[in-house]
C-alpha atoms as a PDB file:
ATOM      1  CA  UNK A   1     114.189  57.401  92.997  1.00  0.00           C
ATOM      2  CA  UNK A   2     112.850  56.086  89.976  1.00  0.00           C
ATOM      3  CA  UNK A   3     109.229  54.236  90.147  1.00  0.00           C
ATOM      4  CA  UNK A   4     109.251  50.779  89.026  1.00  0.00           C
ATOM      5  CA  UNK A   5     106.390  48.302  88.689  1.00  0.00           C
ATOM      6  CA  UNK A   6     105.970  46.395  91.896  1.00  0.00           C
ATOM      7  CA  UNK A   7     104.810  43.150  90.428  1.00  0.00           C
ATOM      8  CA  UNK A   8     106.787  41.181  91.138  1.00  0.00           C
ATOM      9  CA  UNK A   9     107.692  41.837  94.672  1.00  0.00           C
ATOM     10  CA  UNK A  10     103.643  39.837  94.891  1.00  0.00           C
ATOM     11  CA  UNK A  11     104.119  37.514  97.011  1.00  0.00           C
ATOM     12  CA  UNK A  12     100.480  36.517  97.393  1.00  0.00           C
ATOM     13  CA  UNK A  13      96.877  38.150  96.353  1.00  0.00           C
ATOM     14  CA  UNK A  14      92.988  37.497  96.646  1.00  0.00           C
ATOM     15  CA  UNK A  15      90.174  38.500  95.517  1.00  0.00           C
ATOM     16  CA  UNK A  16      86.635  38.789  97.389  1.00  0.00           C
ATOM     17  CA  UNK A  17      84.661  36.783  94.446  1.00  0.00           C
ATOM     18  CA  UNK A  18      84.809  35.096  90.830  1.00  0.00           C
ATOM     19  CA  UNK A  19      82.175  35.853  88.892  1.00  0.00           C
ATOM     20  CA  UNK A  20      80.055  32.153  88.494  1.00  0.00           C
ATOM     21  CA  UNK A  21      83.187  30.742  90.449  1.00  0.00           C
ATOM     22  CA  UNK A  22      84.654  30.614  87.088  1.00  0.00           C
ATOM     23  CA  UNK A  23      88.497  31.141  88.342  1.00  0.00           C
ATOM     24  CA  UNK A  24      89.894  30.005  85.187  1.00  0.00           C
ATOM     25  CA  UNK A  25      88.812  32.487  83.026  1.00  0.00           C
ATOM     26  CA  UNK A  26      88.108  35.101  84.713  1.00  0.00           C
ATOM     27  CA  UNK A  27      89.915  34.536  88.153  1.00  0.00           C
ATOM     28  CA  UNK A  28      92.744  36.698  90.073  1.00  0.00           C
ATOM     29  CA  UNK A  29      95.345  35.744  88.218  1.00  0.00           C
ATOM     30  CA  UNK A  30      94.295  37.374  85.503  1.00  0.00           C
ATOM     31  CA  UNK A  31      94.714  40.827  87.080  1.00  0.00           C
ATOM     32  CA  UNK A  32      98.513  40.537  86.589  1.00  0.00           C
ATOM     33  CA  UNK A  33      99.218  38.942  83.419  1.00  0.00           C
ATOM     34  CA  UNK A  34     100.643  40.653  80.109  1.00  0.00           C
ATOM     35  CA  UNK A  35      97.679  39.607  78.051  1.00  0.00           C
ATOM     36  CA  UNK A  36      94.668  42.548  77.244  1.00  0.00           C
ATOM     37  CA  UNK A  37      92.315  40.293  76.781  1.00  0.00           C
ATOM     38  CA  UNK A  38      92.133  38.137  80.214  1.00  0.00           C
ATOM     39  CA  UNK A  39      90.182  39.904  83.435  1.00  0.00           C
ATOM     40  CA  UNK A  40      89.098  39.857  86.480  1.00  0.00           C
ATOM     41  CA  UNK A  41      85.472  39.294  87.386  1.00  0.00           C
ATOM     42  CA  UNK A  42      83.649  39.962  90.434  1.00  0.00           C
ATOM     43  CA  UNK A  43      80.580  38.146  91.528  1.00  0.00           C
ATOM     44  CA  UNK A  44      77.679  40.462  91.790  1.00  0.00           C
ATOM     45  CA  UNK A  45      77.055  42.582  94.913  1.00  0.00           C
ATOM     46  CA  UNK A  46      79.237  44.768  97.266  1.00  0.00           C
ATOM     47  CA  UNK A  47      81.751  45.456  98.721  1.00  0.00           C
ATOM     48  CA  UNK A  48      84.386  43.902  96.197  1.00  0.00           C
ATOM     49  CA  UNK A  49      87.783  43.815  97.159  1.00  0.00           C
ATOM     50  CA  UNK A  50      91.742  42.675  95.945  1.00  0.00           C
ATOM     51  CA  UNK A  51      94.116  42.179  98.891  1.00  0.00           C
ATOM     52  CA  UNK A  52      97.699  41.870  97.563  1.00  0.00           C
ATOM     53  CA  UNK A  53     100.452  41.082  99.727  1.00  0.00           C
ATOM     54  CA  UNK A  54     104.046  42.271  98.866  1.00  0.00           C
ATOM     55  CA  UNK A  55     107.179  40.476  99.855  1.00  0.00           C
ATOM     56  CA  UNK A  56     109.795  42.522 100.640  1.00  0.00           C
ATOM     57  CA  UNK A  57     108.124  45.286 101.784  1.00  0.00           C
ATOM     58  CA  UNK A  58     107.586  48.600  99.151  1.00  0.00           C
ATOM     59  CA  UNK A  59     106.767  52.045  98.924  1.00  0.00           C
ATOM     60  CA  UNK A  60     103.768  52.359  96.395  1.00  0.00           C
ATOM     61  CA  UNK A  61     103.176  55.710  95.007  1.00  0.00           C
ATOM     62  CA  UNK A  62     100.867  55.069  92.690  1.00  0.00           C
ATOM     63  CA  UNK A  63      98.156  52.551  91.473  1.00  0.00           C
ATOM     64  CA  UNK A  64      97.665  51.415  87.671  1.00  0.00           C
ATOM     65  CA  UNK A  65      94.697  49.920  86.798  1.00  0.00           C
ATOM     66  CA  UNK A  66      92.167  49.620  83.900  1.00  0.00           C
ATOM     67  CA  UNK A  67      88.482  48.466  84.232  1.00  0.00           C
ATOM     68  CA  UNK A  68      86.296  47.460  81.930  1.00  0.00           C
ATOM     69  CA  UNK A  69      83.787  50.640  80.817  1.00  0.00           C
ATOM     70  CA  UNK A  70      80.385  49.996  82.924  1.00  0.00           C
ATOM     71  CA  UNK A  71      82.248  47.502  85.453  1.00  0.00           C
ATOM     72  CA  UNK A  72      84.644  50.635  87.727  1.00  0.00           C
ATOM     73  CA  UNK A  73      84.951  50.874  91.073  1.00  0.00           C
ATOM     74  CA  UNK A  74      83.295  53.581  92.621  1.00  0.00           C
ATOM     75  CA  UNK A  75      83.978  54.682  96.177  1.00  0.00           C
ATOM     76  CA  UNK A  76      87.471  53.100  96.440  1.00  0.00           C
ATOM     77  CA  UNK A  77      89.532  52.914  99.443  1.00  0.00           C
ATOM     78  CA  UNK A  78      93.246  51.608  99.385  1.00  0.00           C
ATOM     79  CA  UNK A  79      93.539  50.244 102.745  1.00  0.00           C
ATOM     80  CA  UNK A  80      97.124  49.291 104.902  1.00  0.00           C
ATOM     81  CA  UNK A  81      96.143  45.892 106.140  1.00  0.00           C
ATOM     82  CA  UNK A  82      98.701  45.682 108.557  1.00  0.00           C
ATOM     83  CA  UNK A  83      98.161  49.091 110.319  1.00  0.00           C
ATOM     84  CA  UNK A  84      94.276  48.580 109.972  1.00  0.00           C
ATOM     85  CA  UNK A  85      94.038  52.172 108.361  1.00  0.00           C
ATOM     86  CA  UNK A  86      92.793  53.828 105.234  1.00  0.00           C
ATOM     87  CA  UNK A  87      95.641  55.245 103.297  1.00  0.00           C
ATOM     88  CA  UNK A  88      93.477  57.094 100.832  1.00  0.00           C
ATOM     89  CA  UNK A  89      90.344  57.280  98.496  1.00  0.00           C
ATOM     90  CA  UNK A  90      91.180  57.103  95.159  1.00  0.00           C
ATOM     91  CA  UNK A  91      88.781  57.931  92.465  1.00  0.00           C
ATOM     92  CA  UNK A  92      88.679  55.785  88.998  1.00  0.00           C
ATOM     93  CA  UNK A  93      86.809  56.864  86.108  1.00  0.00           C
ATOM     94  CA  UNK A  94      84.575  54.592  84.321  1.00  0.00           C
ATOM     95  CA  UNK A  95      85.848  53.775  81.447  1.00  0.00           C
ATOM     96  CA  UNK A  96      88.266  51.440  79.577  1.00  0.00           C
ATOM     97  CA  UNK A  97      91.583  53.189  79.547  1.00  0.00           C
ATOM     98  CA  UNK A  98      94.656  51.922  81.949  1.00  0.00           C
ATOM     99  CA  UNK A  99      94.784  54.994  84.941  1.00  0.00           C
ATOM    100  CA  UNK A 100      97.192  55.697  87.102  1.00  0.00           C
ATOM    101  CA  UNK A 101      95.999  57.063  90.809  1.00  0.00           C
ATOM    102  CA  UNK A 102      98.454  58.515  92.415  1.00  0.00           C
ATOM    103  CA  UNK A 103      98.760  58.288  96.459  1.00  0.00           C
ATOM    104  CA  UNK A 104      98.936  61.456  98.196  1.00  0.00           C
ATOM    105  CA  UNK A 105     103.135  62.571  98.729  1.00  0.00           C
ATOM    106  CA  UNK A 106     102.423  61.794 102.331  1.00  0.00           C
ATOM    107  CA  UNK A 107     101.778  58.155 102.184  1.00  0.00           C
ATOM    108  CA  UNK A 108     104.430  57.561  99.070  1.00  0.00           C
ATOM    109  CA  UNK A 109     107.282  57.379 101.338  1.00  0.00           C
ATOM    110  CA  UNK A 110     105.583  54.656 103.768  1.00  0.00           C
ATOM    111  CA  UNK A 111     106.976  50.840 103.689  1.00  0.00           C
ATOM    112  CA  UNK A 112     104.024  48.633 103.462  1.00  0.00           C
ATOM    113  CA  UNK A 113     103.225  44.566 103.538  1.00  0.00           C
ATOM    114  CA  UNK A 114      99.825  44.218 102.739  1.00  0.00           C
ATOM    115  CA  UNK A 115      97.133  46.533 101.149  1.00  0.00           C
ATOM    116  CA  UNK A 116      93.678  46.161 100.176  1.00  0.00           C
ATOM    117  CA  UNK A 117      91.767  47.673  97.534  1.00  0.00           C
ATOM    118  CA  UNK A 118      88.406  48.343  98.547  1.00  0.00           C
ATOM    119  CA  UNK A 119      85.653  49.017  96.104  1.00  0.00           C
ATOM    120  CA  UNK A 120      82.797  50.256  98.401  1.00  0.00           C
ATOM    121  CA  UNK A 121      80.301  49.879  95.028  1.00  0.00           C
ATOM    122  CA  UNK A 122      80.249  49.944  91.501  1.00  0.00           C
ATOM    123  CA  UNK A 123      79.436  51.695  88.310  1.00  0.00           C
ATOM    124  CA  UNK A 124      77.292  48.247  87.452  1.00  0.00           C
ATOM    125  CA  UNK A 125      74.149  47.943  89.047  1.00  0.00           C
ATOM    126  CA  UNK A 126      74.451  44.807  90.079  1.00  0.00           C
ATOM    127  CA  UNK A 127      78.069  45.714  92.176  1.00  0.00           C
ATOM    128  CA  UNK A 128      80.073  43.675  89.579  1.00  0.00           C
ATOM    129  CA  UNK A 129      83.916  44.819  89.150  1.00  0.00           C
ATOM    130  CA  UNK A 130      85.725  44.049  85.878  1.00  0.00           C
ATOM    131  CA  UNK A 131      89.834  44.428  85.909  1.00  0.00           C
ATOM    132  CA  UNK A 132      92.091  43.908  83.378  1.00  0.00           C
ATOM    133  CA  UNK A 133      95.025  45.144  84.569  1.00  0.00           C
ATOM    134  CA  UNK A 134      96.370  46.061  87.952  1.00  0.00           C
ATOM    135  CA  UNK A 135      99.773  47.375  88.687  1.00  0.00           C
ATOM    136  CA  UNK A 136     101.609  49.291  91.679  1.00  0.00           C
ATOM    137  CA  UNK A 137     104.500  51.624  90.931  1.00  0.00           C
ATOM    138  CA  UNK A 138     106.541  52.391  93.496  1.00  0.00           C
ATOM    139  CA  UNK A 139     110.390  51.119  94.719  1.00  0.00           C
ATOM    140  CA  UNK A 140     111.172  48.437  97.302  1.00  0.00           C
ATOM    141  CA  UNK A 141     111.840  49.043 101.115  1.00  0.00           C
ATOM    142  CA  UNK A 142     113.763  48.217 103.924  1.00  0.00           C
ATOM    143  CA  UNK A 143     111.342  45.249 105.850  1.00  0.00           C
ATOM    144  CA  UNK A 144     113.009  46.900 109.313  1.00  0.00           C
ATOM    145  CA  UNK A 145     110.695  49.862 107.845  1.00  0.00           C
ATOM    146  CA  UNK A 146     107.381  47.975 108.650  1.00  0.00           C
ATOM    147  CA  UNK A 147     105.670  48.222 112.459  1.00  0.00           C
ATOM    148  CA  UNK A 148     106.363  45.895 114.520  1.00  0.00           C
ATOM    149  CA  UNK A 149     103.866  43.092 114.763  1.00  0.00           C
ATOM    150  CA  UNK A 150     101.430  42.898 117.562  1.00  0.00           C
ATOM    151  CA  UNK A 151     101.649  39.031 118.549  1.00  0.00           C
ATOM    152  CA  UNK A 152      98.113  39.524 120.003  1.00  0.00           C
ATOM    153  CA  UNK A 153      96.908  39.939 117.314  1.00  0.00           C
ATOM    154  CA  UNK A 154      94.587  37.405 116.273  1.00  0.00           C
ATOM    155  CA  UNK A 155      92.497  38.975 113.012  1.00  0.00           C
ATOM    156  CA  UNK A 156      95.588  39.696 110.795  1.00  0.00           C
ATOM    157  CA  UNK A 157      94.287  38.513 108.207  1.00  0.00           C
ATOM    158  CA  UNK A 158      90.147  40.273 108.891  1.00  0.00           C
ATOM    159  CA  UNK A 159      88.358  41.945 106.195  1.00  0.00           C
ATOM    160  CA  UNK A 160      88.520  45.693 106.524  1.00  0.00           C
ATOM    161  CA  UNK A 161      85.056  47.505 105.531  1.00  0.00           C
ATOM    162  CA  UNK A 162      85.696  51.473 105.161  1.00  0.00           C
ATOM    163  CA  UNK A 163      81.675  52.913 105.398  1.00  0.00           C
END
């Protein structure tokens, strides 16, 4: 099946911080818009993280993003929100060019909601994460696909730390 970009099947997305709470320029929205010149800035300090919630449910297979040079991820987790599980560490180089990071074959064919991308620290010394682009290829599932919800579940929406 061919991989499309999963954009937008987004149904909702946050970000852990804005750097100087300046969410105009340099909010979450700017992680999926056309222009180059618009990003995403963390706050200083970490973990940093971008929870994006999908709506219907896809398969992702891979993950396109590009940082700014000096501002990567290092120590990145992609995380299933709804199963509470890592589904892989995925390793970004530091520097300014879009990458794609492919998921392991294993997890390609899996229907997922909600997944997190974890940035356990950063290439900046302060823990700041720059993004200007973010984008999930993949194709769309079947929602009958997804677990089934646990309705005692109280934390669904909890912040998952992968040490």
């Amino acid at each position: 099946m061919a991989q499309v970009s999963l954009v937008k099947n987004i149904s909702n997305y946050r970000v852990s911080s804005v750097l100087n709470r300046d969410v105009t320029s340099l909010g979450k929205q700017n992680l999926f818009d056309p222009n180059p010149e618009t990003c995403w800035n963390s706050e200083q300090g970490s973990p940093q993280h971008i929870l994006v919630e999908f709506a219907p449910c896809v398969r992702i297979h891979s993950v396109c993003v590009q940082f700014q040079g000096g501002f990567a991820g290092k120590d990145t987790r992609l995380v299933d929100v709804d199963r509470k599980e890592e589904i892989c560490a995925l390793f970004p180089d530091d520097n300014n060019k879009v990458q794609v990071l492919e998921l392991p074959k294993n997890e390609q064919g899996v229907a997922r909601r909600r997944i997190k991308l974890q940035f356990a620290t950063s290439t900046d010394f302060y823990g700041r994460i720059v993004v200007y682009s973010l984008d999930f290829k993949g194709s769309v599932a079947d929602d009958a696909e997804l677990p089934a919800k646990n309705t005692n579940d109280t934390a669904s929406n909890a912040v998952i730390t992968i040490v």
